[in-house]
C-alpha atoms as a PDB file:
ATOM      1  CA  UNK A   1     -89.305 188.116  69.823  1.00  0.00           C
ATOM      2  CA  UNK A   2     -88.566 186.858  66.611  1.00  0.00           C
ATOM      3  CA  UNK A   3     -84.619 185.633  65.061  1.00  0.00           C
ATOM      4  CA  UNK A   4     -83.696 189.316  63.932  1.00  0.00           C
ATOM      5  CA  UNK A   5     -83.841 190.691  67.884  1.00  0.00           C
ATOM      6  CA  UNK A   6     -82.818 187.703  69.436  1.00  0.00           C
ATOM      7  CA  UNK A   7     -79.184 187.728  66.806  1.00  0.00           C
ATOM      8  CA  UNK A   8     -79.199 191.684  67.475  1.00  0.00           C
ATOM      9  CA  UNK A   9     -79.352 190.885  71.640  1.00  0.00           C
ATOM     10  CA  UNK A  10     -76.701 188.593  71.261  1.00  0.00           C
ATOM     11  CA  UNK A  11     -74.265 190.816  69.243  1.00  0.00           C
ATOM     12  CA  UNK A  12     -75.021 193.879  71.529  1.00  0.00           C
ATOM     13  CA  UNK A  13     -74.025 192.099  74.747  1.00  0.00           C
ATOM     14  CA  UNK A  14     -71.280 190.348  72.689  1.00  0.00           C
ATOM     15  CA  UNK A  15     -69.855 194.118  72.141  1.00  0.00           C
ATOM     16  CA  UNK A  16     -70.723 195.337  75.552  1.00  0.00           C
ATOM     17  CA  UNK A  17     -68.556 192.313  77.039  1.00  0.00           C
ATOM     18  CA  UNK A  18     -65.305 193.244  74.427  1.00  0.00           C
ATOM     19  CA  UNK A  19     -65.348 196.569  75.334  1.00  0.00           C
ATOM     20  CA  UNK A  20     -65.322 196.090  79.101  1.00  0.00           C
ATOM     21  CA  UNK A  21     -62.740 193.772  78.471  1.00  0.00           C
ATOM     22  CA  UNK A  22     -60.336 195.985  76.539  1.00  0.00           C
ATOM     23  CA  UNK A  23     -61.317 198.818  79.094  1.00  0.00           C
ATOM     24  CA  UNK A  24     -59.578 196.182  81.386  1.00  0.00           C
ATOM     25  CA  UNK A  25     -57.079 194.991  79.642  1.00  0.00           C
ATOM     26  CA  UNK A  26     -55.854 198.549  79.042  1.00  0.00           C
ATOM     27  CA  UNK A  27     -56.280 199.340  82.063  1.00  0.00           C
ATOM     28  CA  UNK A  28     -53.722 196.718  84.030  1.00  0.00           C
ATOM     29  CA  UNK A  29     -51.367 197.850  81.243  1.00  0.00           C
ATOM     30  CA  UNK A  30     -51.660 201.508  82.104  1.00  0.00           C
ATOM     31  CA  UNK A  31     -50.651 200.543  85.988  1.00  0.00           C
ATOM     32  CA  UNK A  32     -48.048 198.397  84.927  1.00  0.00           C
ATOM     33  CA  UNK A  33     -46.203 201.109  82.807  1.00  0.00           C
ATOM     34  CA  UNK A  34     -46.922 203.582  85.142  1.00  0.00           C
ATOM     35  CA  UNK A  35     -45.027 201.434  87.860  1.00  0.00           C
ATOM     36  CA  UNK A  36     -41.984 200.754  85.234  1.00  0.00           C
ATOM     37  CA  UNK A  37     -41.649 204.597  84.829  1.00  0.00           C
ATOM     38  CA  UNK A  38     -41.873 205.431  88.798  1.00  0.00           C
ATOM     39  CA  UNK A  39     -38.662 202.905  89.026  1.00  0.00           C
ATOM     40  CA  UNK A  40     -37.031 204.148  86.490  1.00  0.00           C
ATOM     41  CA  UNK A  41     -37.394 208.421  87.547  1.00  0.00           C
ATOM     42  CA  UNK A  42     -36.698 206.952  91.474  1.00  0.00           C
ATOM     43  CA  UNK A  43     -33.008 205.188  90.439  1.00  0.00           C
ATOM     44  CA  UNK A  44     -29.973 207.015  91.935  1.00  0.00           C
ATOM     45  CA  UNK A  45     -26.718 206.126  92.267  1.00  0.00           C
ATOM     46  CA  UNK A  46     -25.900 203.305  94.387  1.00  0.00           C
ATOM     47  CA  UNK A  47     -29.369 201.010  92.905  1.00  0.00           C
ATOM     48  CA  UNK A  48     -29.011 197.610  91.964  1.00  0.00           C
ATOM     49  CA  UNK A  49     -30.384 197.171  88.339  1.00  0.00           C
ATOM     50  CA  UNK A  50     -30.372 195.097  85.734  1.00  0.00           C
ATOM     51  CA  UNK A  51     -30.928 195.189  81.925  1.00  0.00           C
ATOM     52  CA  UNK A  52     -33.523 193.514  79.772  1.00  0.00           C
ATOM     53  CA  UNK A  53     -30.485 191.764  78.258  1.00  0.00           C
ATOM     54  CA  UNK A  54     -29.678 190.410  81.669  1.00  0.00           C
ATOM     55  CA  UNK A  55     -26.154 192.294  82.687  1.00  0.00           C
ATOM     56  CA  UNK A  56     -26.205 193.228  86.768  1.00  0.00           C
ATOM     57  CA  UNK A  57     -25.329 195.769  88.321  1.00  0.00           C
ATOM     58  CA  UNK A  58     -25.466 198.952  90.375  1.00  0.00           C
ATOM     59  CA  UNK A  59     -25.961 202.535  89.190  1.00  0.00           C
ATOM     60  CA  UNK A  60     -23.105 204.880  88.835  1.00  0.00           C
ATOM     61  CA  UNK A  61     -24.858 207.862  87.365  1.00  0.00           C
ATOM     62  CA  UNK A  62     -28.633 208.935  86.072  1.00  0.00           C
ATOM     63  CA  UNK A  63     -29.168 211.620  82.995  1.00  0.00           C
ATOM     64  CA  UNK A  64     -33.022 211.650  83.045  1.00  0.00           C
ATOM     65  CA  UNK A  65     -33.031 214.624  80.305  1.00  0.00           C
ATOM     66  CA  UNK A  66     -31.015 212.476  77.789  1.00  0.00           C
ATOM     67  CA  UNK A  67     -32.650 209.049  79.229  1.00  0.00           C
ATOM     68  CA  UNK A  68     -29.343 207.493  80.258  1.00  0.00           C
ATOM     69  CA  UNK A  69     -28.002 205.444  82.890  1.00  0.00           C
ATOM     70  CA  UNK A  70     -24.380 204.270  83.763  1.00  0.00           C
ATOM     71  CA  UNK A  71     -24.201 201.077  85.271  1.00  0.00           C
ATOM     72  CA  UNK A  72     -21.238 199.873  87.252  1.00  0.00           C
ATOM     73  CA  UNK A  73     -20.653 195.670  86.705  1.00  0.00           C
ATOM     74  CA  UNK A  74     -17.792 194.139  88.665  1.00  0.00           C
ATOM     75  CA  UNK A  75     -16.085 197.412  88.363  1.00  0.00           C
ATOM     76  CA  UNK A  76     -16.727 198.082  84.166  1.00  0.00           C
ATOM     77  CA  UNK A  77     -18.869 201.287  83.511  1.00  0.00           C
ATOM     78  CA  UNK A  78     -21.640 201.167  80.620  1.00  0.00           C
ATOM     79  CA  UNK A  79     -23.758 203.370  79.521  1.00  0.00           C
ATOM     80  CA  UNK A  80     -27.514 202.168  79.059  1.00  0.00           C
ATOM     81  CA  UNK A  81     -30.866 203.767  77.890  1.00  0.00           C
ATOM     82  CA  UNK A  82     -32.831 204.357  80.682  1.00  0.00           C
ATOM     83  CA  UNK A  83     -35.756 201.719  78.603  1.00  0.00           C
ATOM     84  CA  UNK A  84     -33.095 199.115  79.099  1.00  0.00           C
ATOM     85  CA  UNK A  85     -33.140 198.822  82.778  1.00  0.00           C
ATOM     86  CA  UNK A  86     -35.514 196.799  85.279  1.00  0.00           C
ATOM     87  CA  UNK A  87     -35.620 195.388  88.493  1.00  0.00           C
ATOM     88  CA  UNK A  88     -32.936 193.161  89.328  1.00  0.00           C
ATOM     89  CA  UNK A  89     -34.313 189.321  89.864  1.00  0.00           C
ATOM     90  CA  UNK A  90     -35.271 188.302  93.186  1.00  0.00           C
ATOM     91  CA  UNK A  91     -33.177 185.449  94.553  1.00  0.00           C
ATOM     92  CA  UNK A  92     -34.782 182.834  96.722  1.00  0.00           C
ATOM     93  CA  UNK A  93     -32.999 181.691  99.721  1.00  0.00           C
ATOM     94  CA  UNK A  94     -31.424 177.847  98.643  1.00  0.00           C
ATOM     95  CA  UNK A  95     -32.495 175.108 101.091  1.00  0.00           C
ATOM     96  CA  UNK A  96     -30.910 171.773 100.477  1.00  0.00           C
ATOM     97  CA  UNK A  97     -33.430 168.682 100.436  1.00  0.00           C
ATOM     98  CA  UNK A  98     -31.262 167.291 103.027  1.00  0.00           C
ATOM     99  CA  UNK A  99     -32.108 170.272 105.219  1.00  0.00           C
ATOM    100  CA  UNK A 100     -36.192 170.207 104.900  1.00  0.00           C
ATOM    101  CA  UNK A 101     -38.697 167.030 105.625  1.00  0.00           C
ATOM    102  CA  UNK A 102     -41.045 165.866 102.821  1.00  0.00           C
ATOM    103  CA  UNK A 103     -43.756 168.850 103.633  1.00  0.00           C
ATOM    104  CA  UNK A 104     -40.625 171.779 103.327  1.00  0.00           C
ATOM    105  CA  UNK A 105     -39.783 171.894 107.033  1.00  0.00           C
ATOM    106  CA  UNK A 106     -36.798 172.188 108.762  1.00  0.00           C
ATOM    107  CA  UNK A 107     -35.130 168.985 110.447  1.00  0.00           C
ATOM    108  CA  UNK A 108     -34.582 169.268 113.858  1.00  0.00           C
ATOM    109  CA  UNK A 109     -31.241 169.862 115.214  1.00  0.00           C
ATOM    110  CA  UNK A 110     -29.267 166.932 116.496  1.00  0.00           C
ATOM    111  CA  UNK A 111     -27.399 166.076 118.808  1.00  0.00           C
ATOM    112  CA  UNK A 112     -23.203 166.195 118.998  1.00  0.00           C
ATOM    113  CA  UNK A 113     -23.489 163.188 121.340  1.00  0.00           C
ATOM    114  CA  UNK A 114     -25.828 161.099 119.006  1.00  0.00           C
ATOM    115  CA  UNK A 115     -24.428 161.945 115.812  1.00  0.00           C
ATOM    116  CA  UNK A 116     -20.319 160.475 117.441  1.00  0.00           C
ATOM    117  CA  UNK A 117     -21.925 157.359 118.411  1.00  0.00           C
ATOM    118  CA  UNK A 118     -23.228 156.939 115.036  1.00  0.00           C
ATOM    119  CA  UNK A 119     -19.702 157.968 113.399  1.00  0.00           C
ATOM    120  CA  UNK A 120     -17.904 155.535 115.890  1.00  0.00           C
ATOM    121  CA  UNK A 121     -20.266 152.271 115.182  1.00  0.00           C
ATOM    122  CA  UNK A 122     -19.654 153.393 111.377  1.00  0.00           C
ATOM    123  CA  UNK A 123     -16.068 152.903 111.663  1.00  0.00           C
ATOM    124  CA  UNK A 124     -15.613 149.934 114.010  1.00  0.00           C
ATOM    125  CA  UNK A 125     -17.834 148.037 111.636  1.00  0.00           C
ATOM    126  CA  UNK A 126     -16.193 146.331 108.755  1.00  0.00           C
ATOM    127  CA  UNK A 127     -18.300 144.201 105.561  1.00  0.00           C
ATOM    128  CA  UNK A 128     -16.864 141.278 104.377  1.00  0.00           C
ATOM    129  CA  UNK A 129     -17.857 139.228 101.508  1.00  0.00           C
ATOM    130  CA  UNK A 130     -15.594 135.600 102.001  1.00  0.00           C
ATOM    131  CA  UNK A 131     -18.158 133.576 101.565  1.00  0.00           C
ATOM    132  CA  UNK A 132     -21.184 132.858  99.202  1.00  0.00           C
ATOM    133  CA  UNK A 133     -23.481 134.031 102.913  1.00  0.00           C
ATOM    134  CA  UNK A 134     -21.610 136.771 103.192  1.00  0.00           C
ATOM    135  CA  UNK A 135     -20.469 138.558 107.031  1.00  0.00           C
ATOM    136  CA  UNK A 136     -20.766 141.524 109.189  1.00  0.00           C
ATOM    137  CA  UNK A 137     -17.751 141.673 111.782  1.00  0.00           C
ATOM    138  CA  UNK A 138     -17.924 143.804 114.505  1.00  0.00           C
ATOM    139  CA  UNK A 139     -14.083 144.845 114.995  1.00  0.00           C
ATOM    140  CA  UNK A 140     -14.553 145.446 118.356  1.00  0.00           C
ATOM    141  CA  UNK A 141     -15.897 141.860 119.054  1.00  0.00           C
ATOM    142  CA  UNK A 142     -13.597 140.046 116.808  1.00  0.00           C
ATOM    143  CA  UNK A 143     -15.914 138.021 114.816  1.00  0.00           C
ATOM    144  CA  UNK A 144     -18.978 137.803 112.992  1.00  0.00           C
ATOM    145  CA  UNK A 145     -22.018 139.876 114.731  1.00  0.00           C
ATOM    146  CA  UNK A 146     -24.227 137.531 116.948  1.00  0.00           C
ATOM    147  CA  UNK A 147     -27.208 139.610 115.723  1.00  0.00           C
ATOM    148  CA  UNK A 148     -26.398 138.892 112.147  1.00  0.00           C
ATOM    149  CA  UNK A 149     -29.626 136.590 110.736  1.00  0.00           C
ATOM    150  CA  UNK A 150     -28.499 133.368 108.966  1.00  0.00           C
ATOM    151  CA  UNK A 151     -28.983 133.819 105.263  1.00  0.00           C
ATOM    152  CA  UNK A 152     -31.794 132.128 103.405  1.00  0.00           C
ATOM    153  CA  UNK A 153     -30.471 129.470 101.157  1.00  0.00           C
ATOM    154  CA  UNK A 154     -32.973 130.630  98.389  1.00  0.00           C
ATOM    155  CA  UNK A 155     -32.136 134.447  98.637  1.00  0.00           C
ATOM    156  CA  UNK A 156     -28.064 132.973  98.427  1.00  0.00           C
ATOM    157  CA  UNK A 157     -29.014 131.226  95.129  1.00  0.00           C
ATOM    158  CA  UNK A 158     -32.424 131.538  93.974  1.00  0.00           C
ATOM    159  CA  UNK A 159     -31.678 129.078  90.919  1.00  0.00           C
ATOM    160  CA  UNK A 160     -32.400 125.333  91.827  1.00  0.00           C
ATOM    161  CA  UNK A 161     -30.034 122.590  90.644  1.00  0.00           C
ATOM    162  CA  UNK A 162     -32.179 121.891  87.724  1.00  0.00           C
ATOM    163  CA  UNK A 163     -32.055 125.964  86.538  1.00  0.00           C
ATOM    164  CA  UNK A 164     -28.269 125.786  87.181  1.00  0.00           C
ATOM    165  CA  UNK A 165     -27.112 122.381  85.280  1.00  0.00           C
ATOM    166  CA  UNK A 166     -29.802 123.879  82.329  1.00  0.00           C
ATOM    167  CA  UNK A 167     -28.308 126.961  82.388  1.00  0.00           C
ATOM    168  CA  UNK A 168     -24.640 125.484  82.831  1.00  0.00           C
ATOM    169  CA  UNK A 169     -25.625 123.184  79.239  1.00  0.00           C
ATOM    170  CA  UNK A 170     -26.841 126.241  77.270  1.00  0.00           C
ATOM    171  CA  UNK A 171     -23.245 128.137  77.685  1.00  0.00           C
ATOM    172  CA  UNK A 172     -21.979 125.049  75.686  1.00  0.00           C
END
């Protein structure tokens, strides 16, 4: 084979692949119309519609001969071209993050006893913040919690004396 019927190969399957992909393309369009007019000759009165421009509603009347529909929104009547109308959007169910786990499923119920013991330890506990340490009282036990940890002197005031008289100096 020489360059001429090599290029002409090339341009022939070139033109074979565009036309079996317009065939396609046509194709999925053709089905997809044909759906859009099967919905639209199927309303009746009593459908919930919507319009491209987004307006909800239900149908009141259909004039197929004239290609007109009367939609009734929240109790006002309007009168639509029957190109106008689609499907009305599909709303998803909400589910609160607090509902769901990290994967999407649902929590497990629990129980009336478990979540009262939780409210009352919420509200017989009290924060206080008197001193640089800080304490947890347990109203209950009068005083601070035995199970609170001592604080660490460095996590109370992570500056040494030598960071806090420099620092003190430089607000002069």
């Amino acid at each position: 084979m020489n360059g001429s019927q090599s290029s002409m190969i090339f341009l022939l399957v070139f033109l074979v692949l565009m036309i079996i992909l317009m065939w396609w393309t046509s194709r999925k369009q053709m089905n997809q119309q044909k759906k859009v007019k099967d919905f639209r000759e199927s309303l009746k009165p009593g459908d919930e519609v919507a319009t491209v421009s987004g307006l909800l509603g239900t149908v009141h009347s259909v004039d197929l001969p004239h290609d007109e529909i009367v939609i009734d929104s929240e109790g006002s009547l309007s009168k639509w071209r029957i190109q106008a109308i689609t499907q009305p959007p599909i709303r998803p169910a909400y589910v609160s993050d607090d509902e769901v786990d990290e994967d999407g499923n649902p929590l497990p119920a629990e129980s009336d006893t478990a979540a009262e013991d939780i409210n009352d330890d919420a509200a017989n506990t009290t924060y206080t913040a008197d001193s640089a340490e800080g304490s947890i009282e347990n109203e209950s036990e009068g005083g601070p919690s035995k199970n609170a940890p001592e604080p660490d002197q460095a996590a109370v005031n992570p500056l040494s004396a030598e960071d806090q008289t420099g620092f003190e100096n430089s607000a002069q």
